[in-house]
Protein backbone atom coordinates (compact mmCIF):
# COMPACT_ATOMS: atom_id res chain seq x y z
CA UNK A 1 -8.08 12.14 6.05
CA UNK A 2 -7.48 16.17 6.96
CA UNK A 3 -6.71 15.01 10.54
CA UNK A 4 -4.72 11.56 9.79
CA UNK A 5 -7.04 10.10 12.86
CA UNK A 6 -9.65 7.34 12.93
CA UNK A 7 -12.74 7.63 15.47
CA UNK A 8 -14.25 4.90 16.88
CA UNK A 9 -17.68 4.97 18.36
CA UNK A 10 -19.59 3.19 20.91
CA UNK A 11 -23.16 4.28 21.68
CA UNK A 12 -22.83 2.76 25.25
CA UNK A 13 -26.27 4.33 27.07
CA UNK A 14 -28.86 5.44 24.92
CA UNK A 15 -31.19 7.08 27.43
CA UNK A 16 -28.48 9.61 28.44
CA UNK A 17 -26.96 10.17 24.91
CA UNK A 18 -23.63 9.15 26.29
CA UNK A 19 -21.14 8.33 23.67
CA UNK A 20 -17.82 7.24 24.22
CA UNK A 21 -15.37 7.81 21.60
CA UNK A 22 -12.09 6.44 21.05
CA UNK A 23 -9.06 8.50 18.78
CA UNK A 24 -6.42 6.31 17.09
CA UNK A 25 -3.81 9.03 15.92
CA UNK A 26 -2.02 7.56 13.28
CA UNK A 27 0.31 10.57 12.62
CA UNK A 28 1.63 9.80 16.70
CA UNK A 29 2.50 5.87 16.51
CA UNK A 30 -0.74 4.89 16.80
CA UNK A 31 -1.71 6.74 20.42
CA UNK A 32 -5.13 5.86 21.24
CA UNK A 33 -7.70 8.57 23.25
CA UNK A 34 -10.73 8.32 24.49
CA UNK A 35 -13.21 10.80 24.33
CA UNK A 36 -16.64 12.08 24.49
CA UNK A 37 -16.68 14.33 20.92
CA UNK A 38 -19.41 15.70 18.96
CA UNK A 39 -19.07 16.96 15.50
CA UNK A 40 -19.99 21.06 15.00
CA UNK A 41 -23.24 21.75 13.57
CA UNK A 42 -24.58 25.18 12.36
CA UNK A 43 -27.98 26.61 13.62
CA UNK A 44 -29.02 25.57 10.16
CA UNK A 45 -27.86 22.43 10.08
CA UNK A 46 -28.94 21.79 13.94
CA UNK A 47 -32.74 22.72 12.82
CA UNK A 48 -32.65 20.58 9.75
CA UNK A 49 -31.67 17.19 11.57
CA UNK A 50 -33.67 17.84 14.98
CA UNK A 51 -34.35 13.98 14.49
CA UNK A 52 -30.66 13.39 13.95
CA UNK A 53 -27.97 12.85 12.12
CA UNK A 54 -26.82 10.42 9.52
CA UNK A 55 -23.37 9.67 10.91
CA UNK A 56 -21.49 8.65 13.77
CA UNK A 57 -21.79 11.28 15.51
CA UNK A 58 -24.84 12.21 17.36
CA UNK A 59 -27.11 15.24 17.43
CA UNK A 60 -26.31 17.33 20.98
CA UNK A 61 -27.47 21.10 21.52
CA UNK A 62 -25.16 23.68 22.50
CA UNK A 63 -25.56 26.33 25.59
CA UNK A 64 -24.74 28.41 22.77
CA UNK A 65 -23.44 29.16 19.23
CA UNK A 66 -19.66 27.85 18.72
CA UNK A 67 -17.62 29.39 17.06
CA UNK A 68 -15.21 25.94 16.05
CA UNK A 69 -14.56 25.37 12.65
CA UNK A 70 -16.66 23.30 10.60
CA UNK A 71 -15.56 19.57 10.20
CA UNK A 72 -12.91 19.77 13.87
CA UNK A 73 -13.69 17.63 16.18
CA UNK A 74 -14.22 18.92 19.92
CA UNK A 75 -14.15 17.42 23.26
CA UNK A 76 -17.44 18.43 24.86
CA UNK A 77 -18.65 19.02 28.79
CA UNK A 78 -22.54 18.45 29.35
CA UNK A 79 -24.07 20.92 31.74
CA UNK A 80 -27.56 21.56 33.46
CA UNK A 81 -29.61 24.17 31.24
CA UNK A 82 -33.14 25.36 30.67
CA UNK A 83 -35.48 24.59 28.94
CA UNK A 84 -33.09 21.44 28.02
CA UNK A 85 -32.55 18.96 30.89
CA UNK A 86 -28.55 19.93 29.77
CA UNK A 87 -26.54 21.19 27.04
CA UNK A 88 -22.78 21.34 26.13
CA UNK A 89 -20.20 23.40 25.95
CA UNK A 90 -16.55 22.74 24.13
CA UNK A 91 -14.13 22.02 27.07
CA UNK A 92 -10.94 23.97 26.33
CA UNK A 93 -8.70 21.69 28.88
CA UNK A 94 -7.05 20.08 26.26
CA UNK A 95 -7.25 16.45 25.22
CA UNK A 96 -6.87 13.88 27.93
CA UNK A 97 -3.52 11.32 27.96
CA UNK A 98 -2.75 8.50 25.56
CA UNK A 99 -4.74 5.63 26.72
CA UNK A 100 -3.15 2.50 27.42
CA UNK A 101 -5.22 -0.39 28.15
CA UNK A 102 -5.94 -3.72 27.16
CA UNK A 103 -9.38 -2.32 25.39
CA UNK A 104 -7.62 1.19 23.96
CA UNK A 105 -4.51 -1.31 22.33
CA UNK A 106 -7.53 -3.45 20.93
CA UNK A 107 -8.64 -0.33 19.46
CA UNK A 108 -5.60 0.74 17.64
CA UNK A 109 -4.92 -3.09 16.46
CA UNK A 110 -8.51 -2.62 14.67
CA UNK A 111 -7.98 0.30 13.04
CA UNK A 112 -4.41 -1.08 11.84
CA UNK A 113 -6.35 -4.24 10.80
CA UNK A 114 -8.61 -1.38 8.82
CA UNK A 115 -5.90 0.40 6.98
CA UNK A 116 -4.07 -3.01 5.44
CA UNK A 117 -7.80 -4.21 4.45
CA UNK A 118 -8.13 -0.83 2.61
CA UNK A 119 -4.57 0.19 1.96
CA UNK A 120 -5.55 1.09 -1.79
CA UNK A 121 -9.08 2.78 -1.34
CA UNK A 122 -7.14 4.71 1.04
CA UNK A 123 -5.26 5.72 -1.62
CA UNK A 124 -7.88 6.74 -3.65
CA UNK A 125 -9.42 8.58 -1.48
CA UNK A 126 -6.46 10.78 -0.36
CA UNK A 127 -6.15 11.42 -4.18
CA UNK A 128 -9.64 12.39 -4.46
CA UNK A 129 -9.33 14.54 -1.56
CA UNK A 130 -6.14 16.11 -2.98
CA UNK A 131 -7.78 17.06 -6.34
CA UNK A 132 -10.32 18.36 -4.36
CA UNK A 133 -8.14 20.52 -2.08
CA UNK A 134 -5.12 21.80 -4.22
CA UNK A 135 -6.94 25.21 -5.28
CA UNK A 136 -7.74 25.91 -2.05
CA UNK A 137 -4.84 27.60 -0.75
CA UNK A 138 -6.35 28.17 3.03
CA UNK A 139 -7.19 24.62 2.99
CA UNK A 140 -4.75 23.06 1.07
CA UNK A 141 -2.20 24.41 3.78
CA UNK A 142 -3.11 22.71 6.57
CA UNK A 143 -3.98 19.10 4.46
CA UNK A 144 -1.34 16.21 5.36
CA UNK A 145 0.82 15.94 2.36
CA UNK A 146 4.06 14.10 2.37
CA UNK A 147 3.50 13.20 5.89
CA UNK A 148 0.58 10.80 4.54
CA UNK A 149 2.57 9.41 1.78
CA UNK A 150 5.42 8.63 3.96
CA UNK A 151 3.43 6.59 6.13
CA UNK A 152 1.72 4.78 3.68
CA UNK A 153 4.56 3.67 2.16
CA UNK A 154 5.94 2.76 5.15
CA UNK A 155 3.24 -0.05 6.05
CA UNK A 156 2.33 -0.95 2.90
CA UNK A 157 5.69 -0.75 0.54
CA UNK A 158 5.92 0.78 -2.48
CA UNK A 159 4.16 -0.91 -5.13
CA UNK A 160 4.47 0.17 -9.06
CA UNK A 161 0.53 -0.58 -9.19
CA UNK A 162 -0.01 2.34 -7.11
CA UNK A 163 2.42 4.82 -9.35
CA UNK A 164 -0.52 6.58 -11.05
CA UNK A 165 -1.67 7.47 -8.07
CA UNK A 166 1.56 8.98 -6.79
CA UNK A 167 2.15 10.94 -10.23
CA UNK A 168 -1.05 12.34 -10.08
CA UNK A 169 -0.91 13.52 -6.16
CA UNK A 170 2.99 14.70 -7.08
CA UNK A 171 1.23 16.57 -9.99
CA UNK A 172 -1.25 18.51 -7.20
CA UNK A 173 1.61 19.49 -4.63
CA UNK A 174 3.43 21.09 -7.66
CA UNK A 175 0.73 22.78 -8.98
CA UNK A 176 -0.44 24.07 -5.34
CA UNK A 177 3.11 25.28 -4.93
CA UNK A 178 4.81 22.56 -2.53
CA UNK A 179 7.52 21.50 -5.07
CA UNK A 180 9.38 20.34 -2.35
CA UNK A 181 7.08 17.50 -1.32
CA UNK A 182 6.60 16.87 -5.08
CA UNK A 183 9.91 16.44 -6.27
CA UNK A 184 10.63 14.03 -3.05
CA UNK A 185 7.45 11.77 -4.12
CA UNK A 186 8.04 12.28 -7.96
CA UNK A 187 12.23 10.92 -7.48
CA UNK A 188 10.64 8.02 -5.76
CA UNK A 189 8.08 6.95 -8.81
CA UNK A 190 11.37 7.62 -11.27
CA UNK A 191 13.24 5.62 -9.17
CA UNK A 192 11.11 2.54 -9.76
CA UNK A 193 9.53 3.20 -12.81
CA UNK A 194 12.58 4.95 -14.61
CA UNK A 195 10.55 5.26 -18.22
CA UNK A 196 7.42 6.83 -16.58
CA UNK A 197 7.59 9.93 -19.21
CA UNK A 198 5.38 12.09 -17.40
CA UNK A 199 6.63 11.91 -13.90
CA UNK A 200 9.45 13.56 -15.69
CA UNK A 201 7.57 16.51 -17.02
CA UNK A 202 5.89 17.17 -13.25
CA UNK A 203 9.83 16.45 -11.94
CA UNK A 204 11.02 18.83 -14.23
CA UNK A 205 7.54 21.90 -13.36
CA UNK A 206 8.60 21.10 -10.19
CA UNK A 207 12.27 22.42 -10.39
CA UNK A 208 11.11 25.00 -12.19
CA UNK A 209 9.02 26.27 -10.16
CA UNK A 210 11.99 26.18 -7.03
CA UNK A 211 14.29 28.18 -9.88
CA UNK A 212 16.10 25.21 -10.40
CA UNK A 213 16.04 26.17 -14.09
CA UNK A 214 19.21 23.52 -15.15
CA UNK A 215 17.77 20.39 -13.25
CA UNK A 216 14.64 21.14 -14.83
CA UNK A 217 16.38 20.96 -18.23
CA UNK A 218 18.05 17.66 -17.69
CA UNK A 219 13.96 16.17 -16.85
CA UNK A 220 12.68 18.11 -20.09
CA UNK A 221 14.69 16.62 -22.20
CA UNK A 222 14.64 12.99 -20.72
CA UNK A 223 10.56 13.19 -21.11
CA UNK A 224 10.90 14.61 -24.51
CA UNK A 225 13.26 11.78 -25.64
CA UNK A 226 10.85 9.23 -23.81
CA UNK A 227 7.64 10.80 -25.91
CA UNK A 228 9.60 10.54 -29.19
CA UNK A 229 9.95 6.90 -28.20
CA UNK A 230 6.55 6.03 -27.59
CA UNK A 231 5.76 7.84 -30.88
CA UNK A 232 3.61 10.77 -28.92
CA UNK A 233 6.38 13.74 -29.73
CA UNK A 234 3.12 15.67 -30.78
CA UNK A 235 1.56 15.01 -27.68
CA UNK A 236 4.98 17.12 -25.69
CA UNK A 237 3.57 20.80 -24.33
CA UNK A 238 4.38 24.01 -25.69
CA UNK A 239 6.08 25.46 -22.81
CA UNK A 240 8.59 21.88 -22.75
CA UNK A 241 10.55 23.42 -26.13
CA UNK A 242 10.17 27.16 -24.63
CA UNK A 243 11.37 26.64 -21.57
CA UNK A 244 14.32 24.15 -23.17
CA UNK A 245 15.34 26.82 -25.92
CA UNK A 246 15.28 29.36 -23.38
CA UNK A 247 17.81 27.58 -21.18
CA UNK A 248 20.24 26.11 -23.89
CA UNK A 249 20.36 29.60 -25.45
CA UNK A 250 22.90 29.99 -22.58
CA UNK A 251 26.34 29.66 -23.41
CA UNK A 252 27.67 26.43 -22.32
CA UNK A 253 31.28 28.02 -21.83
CA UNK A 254 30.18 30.83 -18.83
CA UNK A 255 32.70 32.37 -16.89
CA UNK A 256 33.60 29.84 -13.81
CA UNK A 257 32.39 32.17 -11.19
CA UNK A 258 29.44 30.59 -11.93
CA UNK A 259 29.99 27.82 -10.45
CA UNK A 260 27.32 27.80 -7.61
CA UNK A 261 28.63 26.77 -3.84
CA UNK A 262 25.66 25.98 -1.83
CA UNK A 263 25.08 25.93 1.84
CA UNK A 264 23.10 22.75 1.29
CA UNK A 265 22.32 19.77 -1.12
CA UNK A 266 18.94 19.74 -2.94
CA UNK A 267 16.48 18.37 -0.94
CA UNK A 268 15.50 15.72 -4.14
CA UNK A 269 19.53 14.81 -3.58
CA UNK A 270 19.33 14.15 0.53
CA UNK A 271 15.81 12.07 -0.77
CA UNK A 272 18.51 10.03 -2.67
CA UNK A 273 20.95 9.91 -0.20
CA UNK A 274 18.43 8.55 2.27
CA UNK A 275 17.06 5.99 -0.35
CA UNK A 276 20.55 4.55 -1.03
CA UNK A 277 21.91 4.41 2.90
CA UNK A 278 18.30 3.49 4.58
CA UNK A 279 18.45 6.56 6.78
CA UNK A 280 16.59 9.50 7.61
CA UNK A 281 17.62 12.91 6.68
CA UNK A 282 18.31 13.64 10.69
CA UNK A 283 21.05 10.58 10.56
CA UNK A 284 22.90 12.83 7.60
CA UNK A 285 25.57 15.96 8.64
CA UNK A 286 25.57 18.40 5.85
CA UNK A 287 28.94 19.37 5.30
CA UNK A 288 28.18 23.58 5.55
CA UNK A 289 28.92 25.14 2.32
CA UNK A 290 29.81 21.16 0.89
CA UNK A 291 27.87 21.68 -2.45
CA UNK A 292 28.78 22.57 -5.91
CA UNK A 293 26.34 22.42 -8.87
CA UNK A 294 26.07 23.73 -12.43
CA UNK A 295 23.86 23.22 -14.81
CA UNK A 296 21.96 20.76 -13.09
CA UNK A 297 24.64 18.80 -11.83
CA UNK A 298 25.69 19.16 -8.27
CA UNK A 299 28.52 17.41 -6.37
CA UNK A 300 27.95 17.34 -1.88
CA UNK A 301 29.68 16.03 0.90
CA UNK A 302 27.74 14.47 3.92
CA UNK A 303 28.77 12.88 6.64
CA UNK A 304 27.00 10.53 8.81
CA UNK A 305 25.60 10.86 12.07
CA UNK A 306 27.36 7.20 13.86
CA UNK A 307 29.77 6.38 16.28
CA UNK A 308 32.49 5.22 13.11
CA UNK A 309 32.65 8.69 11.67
CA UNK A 310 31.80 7.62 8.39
CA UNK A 311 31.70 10.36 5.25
CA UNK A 312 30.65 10.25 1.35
CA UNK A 313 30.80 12.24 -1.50
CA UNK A 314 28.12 12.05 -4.04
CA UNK A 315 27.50 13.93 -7.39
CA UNK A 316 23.78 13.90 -8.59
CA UNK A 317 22.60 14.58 -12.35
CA UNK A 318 19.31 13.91 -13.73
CA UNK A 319 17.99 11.60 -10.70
CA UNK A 320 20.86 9.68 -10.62
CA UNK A 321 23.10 9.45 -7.47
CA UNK A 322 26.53 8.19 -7.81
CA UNK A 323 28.57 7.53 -5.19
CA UNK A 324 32.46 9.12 -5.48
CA UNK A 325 34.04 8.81 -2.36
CA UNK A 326 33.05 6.78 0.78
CA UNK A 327 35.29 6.08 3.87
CA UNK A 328 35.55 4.96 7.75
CA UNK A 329 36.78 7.29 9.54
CA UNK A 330 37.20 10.29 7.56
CA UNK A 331 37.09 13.83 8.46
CA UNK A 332 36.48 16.68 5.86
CA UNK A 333 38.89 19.54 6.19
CA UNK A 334 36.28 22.45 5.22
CA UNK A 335 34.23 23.18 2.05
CA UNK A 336 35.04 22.20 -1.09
CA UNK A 337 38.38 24.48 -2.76
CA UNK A 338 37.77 25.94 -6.17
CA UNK A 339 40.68 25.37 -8.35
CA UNK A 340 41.85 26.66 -11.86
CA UNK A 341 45.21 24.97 -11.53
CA UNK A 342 44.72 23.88 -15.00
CA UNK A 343 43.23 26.81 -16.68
CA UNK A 344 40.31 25.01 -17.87
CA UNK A 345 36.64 26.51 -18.68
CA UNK A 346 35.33 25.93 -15.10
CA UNK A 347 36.99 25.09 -12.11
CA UNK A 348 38.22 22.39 -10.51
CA UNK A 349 36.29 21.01 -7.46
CA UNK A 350 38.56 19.98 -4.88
CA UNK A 351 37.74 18.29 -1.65
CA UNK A 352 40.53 17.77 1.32
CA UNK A 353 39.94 15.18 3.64
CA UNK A 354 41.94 13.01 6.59
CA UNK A 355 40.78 9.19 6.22
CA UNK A 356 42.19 6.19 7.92
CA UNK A 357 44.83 4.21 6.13
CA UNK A 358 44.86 0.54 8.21
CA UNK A 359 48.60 -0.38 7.14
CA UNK A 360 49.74 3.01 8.26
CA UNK A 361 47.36 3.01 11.76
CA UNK A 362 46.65 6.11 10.91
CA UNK A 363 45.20 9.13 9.62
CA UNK A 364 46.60 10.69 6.49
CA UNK A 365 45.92 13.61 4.21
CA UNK A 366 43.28 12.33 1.11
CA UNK A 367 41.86 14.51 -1.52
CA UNK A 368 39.10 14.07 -3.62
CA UNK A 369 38.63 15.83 -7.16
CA UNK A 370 36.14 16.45 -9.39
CA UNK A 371 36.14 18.13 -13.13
CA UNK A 372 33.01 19.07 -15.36
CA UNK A 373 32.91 17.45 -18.46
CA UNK A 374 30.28 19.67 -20.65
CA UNK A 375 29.40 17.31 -23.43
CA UNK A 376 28.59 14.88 -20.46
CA UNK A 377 26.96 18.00 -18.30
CA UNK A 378 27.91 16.21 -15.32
CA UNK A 379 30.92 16.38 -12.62
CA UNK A 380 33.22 13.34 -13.10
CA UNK A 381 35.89 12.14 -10.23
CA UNK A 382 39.16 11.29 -10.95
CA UNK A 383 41.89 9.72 -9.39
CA UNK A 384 44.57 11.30 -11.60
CA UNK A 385 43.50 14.98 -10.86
CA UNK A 386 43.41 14.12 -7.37
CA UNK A 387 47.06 12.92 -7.62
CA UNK A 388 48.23 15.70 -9.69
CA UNK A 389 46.73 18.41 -6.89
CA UNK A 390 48.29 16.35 -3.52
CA UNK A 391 51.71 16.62 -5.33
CA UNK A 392 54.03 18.86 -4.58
CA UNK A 393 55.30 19.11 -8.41
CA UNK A 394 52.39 19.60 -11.35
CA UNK A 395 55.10 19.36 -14.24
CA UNK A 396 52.92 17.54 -16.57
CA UNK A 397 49.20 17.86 -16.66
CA UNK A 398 47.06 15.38 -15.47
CA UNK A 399 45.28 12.30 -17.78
CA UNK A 400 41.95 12.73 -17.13
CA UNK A 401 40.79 9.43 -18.60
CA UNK A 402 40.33 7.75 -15.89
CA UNK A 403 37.42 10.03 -15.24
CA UNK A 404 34.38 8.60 -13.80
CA UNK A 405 30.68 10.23 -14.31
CA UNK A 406 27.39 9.21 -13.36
CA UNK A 407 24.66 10.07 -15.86
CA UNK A 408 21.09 11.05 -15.47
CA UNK A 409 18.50 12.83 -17.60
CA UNK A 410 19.87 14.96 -20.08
């Protein structure tokens, strides 16, 4: 589980002691090597089981005391020694190739045989590990994480049986500290299971504890509203209401510098992004400086990473991704422009872009706007503001009622 590998074992020649070993990798597609490995034992542990030991691996005596971790496994060299006919030593040349024969690919078929048999135990057990593990910041470090998850999904799907499971590991990585990996796995479980209360209380720790203090907000109050539902409003924790009333004492009407442009979108945002377009993040072009939030709501620009030169514009509020903009070709011009034109509480977010117009043959000058409606908390497009700033005259103000908002929690 620590190492994401699986080791096969083949006692092939008793009277020598000669094990052969083979390591399926599942981290690295699936590369099979083979081995002779030996788990470490302590002096202790090496008196204690002179008969043996209990496992897979066997018993083998050292030319003297290593000093390898507990639990790693080793690639050994045997050598002559007194009074033993031979002991071993840890051989430091590094692991030997992938191997790729017709009995190393019958190897790696078994073990993928293995992991659909026991997809759920698997699970389980990398729960139970977790729970195990979290406190244990040395440990906990170095423990696969996401990287497991990811995979798992990957083979098996994403099933709603298994969402307990995912809270409760989500619930670990936030409380160790990796809010990151928690809010990634956490948007997922929302995602199918949109009235799960409590994955909204770990989203919302979770943002909290990045200083995401207004996405946070948005999850509070979704899981608070969800508890009153279910009748369990007594059941909500203390710090829910502090943390809320701390954050709403905050005047709604602040100055529009603060307005936050951001070198980046939130990583729960790209998570989205990836969800809704089927990509990886590395397929994605962050648009530098191409995100605006407030108050939990942020509005980003990405472009994508093919040969049409395709871009988007998305705003994201309470785990919900809406799509604003989306064209082939485009170009963006730069960041996103700032603009009080209208003299309203905050800004105006303002996005200039070249796209492709077929019944011209060419490409023209496009602009995308956005406006934050408060009693919405969310950044709404709209077609009118956009027309009102690409015009040379602004006599009249714009009608914003053609304004379009997606909204999330909160």
């Amino acid at each position: 589980m620590r190492s994401d590998k699986y080791v096969l074992s083949c006692e092939c020649n008793c009277t020598s002691q000669e094990n052969t070993f083979w390591l399926i990798n599942q981290s690295d597609d699936s590369s099979v090597v083979l081995v002779d490995a030996s788990q470490i034992l302590t002096p202790a542990e090496f008196e204690k089981n002179k008969a043996g030991v209990s496992d897979i691996f066997g018993l083998v005596p050292y030319c003297s005391i290593s000093s390898e971790s507990q639990g790693e496994l080793v690639r050994l060299r045997k050598i002559p020694s007194a009074p033993q006919p031979y002991c071993y030593v840890v051989d430091d040349s590094g692991m030997p190739n992938s191997c790729d024969t017709a009995d190393c690919k019958t190897k790696k078929e078994l073990v993928q045989r293995l992991e659909l048999s026991i997809k759920t135990e698997a699970l389980i057990e990398f729960k139970n590990a977790t729970a195990r593990l979290y406190l244990d910041e040395k440990h906990f470090r170095g423990f696969p994480k996401r990287s497991f998850v990811e995979r798992y999904i990957k083979l098996n799907g994403y099933s709603k049986s298994d969402q307990q499971l995912y809270n409760d590991i989500a619930y670990y990585w936030q409380q160790a500290g990796f809010n990151e990996d928690s809010i990634w796995l956490l948007e997922k479980v929302i995602s199918n299971s949109p009235e799960r209360a409590v994955a909204y209380l770990n989203l919302a720790d979770a943002y909290w504890g990045r200083d995401e203090k207004r996405i946070a907000l948005g999850h509070y109050k979704k899981y608070s509203e969800l508890m009153e539902l279910s009748g369990k409003k007594q059941k909500i924790p203390k710090r829910v209401k502090e943390r809320s009333e701390e954050l709403e004492s905050v005047s709604a009407n602040a100055a529009p510098s603060a307005l936050k442009v951001s070198p980046s979108l939130p990583a729960a945002m790209v998570a989205a992004i990836e969800l809704e377009n089927h990509m990886s993040a590395q397929e994605l072009r962050l648009i530098p400086n191409g995100s605006v939030s407030w108050k939990g709501s942020v509005v980003g620009a990405v472009a994508y990473e093919d040969s049409k030169g395709s871009c988007s514009i998305y705003t994201y509020q309470g785990g919900v991704l809406g799509e604003v903009f989306s064209n082939v070709p485009c170009k963006f011009k730069g960041p996103p422009k700032l603009k009080s034109d209208r003299k309203a509480a905050l800004p105006d977010v303002v996005y200039e872009l070249e796209v492709f117009l077929p019944n011209r043959g060419a490409m023209v000058n496009h602009i995308v706007a956005l406006y934050f409606d408060a009693e919405k908390n969310a950044f709404c497009s709209s077609s009118e503001l956009a027309d009102w700033y690409l015009s040379k005259g602004k006599n009249m103000m714009p009608d914003l009622q053609d304004g379009t908002c997606e909204v999330g929690a909160g």
